[in-house]
Protein backbone atom coordinates (compact mmCIF):
# COMPACT_ATOMS: atom_id res chain seq x y z
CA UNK A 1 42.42 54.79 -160.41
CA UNK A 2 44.13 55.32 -163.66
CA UNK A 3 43.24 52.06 -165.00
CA UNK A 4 39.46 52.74 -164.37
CA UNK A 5 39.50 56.05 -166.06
CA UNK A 6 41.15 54.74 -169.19
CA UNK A 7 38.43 51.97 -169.15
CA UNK A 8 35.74 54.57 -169.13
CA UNK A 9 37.31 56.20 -171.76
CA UNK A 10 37.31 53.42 -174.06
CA UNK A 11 33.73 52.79 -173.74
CA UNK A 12 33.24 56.31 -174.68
CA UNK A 13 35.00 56.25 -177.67
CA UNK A 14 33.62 52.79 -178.97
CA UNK A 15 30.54 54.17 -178.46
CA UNK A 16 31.16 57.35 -180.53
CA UNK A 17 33.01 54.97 -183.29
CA UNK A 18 29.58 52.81 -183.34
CA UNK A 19 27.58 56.02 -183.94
CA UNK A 20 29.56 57.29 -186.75
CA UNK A 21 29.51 53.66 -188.79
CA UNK A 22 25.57 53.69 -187.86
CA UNK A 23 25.53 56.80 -189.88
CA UNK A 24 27.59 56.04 -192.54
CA UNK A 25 25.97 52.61 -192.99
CA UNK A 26 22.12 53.87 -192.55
CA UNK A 27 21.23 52.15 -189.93
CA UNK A 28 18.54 52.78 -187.54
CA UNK A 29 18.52 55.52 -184.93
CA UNK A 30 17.18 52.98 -181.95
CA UNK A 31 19.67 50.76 -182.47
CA UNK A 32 21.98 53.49 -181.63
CA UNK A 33 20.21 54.91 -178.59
CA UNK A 34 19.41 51.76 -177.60
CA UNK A 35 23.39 50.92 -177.66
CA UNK A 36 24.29 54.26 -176.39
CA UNK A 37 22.23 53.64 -173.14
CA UNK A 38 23.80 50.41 -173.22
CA UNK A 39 26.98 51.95 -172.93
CA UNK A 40 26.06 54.48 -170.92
CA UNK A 41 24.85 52.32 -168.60
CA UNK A 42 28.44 50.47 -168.60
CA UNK A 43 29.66 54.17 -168.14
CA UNK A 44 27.65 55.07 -164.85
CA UNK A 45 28.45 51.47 -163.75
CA UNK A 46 32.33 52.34 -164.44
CA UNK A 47 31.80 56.12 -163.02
CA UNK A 48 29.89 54.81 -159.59
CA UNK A 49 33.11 52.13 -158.99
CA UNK A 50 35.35 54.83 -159.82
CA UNK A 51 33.56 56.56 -157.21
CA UNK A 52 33.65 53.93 -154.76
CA UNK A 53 37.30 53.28 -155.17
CA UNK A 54 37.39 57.38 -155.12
CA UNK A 55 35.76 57.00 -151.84
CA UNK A 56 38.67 54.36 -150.88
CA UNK A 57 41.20 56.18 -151.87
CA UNK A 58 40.53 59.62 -150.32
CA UNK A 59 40.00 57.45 -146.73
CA UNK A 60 43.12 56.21 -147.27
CA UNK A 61 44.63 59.07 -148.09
CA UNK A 62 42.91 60.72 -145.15
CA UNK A 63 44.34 57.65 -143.00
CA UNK A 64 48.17 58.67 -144.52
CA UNK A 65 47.26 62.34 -143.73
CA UNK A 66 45.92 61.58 -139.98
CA UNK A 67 48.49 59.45 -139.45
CA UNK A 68 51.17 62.11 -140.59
CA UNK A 69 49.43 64.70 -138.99
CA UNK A 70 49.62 62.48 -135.46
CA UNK A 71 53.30 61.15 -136.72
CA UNK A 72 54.39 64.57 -136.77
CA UNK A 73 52.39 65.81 -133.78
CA UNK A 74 54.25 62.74 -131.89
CA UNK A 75 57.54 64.26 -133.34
CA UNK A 76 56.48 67.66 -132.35
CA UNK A 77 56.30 66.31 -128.41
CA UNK A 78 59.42 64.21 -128.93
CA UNK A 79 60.89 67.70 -130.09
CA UNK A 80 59.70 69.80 -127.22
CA UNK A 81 60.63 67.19 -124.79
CA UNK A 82 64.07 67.04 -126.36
CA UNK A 83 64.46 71.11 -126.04
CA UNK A 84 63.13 70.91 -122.31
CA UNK A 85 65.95 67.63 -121.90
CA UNK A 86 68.69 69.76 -123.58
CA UNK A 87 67.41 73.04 -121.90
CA UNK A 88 67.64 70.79 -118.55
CA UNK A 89 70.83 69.19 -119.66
CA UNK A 90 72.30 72.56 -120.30
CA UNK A 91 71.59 73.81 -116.73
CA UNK A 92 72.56 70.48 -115.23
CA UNK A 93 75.94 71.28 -116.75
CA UNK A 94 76.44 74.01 -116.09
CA UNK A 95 76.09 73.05 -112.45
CA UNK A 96 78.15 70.33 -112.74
CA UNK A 97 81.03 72.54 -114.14
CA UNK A 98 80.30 75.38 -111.05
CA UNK A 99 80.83 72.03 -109.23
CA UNK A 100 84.04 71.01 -110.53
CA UNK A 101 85.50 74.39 -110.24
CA UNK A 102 84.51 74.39 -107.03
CA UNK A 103 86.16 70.87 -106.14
CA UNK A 104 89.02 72.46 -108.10
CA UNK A 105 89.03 75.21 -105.74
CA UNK A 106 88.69 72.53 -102.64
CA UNK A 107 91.32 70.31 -104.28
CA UNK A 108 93.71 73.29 -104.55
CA UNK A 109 92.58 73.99 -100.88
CA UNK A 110 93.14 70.71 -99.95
CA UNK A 111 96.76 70.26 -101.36
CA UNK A 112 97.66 73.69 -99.57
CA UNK A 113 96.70 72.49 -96.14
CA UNK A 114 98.17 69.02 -96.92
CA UNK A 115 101.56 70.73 -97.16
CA UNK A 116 101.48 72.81 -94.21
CA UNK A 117 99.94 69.51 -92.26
CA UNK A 118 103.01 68.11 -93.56
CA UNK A 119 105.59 70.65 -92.62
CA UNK A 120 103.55 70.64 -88.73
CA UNK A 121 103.96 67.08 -89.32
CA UNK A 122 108.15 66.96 -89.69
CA UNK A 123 108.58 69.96 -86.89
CA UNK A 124 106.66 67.95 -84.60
CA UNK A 125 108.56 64.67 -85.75
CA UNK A 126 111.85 66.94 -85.37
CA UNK A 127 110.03 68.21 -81.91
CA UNK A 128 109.51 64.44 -80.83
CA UNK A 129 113.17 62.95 -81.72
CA UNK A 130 114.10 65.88 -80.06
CA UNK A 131 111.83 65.29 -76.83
CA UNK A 132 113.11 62.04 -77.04
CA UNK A 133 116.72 62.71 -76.93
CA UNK A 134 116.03 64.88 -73.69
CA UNK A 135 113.40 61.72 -71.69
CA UNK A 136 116.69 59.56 -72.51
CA UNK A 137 119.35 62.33 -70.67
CA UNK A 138 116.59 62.99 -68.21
CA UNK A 139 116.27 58.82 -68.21
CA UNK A 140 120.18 58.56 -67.45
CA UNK A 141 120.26 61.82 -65.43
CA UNK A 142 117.51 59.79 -63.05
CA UNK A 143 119.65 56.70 -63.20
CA UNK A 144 123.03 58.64 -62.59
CA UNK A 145 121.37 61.01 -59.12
CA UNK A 146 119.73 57.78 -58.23
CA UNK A 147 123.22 56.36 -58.05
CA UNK A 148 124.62 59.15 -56.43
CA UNK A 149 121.57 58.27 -53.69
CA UNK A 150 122.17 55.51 -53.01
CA UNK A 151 126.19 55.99 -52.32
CA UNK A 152 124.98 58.89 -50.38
CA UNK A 153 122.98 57.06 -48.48
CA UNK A 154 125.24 54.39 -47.97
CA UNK A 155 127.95 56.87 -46.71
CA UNK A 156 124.92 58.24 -44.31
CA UNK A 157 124.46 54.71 -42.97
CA UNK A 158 128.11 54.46 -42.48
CA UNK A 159 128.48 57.61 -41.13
CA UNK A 160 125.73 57.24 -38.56
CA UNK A 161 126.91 53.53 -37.68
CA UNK A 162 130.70 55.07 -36.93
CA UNK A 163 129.01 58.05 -35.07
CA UNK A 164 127.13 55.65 -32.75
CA UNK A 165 130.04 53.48 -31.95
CA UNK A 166 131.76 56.42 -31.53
CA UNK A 167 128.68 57.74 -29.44
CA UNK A 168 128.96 54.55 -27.16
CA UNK A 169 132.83 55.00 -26.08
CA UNK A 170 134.01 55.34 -22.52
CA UNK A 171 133.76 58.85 -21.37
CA UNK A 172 136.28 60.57 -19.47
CA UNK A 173 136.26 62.65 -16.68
CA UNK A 174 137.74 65.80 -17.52
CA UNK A 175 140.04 67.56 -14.98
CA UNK A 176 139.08 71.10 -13.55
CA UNK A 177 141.46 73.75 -15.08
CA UNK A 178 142.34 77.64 -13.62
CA UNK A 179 140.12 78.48 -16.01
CA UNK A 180 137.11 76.33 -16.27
CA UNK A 181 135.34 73.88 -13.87
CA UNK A 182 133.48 71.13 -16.04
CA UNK A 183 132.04 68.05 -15.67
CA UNK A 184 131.35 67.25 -19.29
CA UNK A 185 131.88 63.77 -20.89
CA UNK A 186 134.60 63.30 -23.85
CA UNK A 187 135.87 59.92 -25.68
CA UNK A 188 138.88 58.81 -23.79
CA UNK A 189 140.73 58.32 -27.04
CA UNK A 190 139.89 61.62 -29.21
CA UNK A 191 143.21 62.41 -30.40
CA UNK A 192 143.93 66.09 -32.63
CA UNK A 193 146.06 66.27 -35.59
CA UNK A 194 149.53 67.20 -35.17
CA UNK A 195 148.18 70.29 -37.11
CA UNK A 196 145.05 71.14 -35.61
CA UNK A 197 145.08 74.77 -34.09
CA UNK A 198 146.14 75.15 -30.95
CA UNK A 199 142.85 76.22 -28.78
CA UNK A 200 142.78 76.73 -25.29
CA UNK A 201 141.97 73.72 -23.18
CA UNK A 202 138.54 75.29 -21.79
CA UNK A 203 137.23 76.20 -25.12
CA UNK A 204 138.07 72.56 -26.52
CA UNK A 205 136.32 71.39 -23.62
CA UNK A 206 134.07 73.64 -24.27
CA UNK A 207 133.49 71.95 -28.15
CA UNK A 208 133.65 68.44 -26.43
CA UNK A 209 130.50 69.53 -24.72
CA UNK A 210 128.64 70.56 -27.62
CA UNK A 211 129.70 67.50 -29.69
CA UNK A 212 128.26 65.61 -26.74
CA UNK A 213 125.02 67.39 -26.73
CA UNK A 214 124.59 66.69 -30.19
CA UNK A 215 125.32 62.80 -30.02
CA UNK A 216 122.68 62.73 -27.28
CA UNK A 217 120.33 63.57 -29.70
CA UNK A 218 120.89 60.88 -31.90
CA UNK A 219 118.01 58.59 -32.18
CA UNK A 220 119.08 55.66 -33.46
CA UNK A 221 118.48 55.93 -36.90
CA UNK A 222 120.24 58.93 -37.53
CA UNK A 223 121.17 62.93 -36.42
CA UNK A 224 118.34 65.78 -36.48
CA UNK A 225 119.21 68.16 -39.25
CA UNK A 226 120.25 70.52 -36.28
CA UNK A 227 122.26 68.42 -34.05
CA UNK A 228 124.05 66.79 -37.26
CA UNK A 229 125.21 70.69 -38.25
CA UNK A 230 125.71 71.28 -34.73
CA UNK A 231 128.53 67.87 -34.78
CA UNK A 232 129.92 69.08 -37.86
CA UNK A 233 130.40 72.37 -37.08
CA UNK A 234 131.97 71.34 -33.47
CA UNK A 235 134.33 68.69 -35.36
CA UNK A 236 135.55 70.89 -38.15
CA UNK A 237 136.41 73.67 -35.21
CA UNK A 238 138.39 70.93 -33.03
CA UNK A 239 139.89 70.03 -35.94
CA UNK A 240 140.48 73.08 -38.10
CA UNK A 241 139.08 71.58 -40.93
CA UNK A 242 136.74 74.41 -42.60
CA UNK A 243 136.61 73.76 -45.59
CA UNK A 244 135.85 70.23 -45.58
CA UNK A 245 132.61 68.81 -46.43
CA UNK A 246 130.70 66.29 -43.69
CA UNK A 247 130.97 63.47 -46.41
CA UNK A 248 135.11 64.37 -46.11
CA UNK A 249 134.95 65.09 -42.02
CA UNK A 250 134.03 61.83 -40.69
CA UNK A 251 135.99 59.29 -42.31
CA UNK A 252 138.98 61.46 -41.90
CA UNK A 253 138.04 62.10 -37.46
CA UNK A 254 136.99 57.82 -37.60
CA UNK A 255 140.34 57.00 -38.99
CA UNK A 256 142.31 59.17 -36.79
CA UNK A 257 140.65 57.90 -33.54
CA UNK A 258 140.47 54.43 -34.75
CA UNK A 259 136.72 54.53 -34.62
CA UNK A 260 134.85 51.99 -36.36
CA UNK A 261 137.43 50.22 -38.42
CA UNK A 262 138.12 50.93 -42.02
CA UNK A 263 136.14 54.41 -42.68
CA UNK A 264 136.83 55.35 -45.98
């Protein structure tokens, strides 16, 4: 554009330069219009392309300024959206750090009810060595009384096998005294301790009968619960032996009547 203006400006002042030597050299005022319109012909031609590229650059210039005016409307969006992102971004963390301090808060929780878990954990480990300890003496207790069964039952099986041989002996006819007339059955070889109290005939006879009634209700397999206190109490009154136990009675009456062997 600057070019063209200089250009115009030239032809201008050749022009004016022609007039002046015209007038200096007397020469004829046609010549001189008729090269002025010449020039000013050259001039409008110059002034309409210097319009024309005018015209050119002012839609180019409008292109730069719609395009900047769009560029900066773009940037203007891109700018709001940003805000509205950071605005969002903002609130998002500040939820997420609400959140943390709230995991914080669980996690603190957490580790507080981990350590009493743990502590319930080693008093009911302690509990269950403990329980343990007592299954194994309840274990050997169980072994021990089932022992002790068996050897009591043995000494029942022995005792009852003695007590039926002794059950099966002779019997004896026992004399009639002044006091008593009886017809009651007795082993023929029941023998008293050297020590045994000294009863009256009639109420040993008298014991001898009970003992008997007892036996008779032996049934093979062993005595009722009644007839077996009823023998024992009979026994331990024959022999004065109170304070011995039925477990000590019997082996000790079997051995001293020579009742069914070795009773130990």
């Amino acid at each position: 554009m600057s070019n063209t203006h200089n250009a115009t400006r030239s032809v201008y002042v050749e022009a004016l330069r022609n007039v002046g030597n015209s007038e200096v050299g007397g020469g004829s005022d046609n010549a001189v219009i008729e090269e002025l319109t010449l020039k000013l012909a050259e001039a409008q031609q110059v002034i309409a392309f210097n319009k024309i590229e005018l015209d050119r650059v002012r839609a180019e210039c409008d292109a730069c300024v719609g395009e900047y005016e769009r560029a900066i409307e773009v940037k203007d969006e891109q700018m709001m959206l940003m805000r509205v992102d950071a605005k969002r971004g903002g609130e998002e963390t500040d939820q997420l750090q609400s959140k943390v301090l709230d995991l914080e808060h669980s996690l603190n929780a957490s580790e507080v009810r981990v350590g009493e878990l743990t502590s319930q954990v080693e008093s009911l480990q302690l509990e269950l060595e403990s329980s343990q300890a007592l299954v194994e003496q309840l274990r050997m207790r169980r072994t021990q009384s089932a022992a002790n069964l068996d050897q009591q039952r043995a000494m029942h099986s022995h005792r009852t096998l003695h007590l039926h041989n002794y059950h099966r002996q002779p019997a004896v006819q026992t004399e009639p005294t002044g006091c008593r007339q009886s017809t009651s059955r007795a082993p023929s070889n029941l023998r008293l301790k050297a020590d045994a109290p000294d009863y009256p005939q009639s109420e040993l006879l008298e014991c001898v009968d009970h003992l008997e009634a007892a036996l008779n209700e032996y049934n093979g397999d062993g005595f009722s619960t009644k007839s077996e206190k009823v023998a024992i109490r009979e026994l331990k009154k024959i022999y004065g032996f109170s304070s011995k136990s039925a477990d000590e009675l019997f082996p000790i009456v079997l051995r001293d009547n020579n009742l069914g062997g070795d009773a130990e």
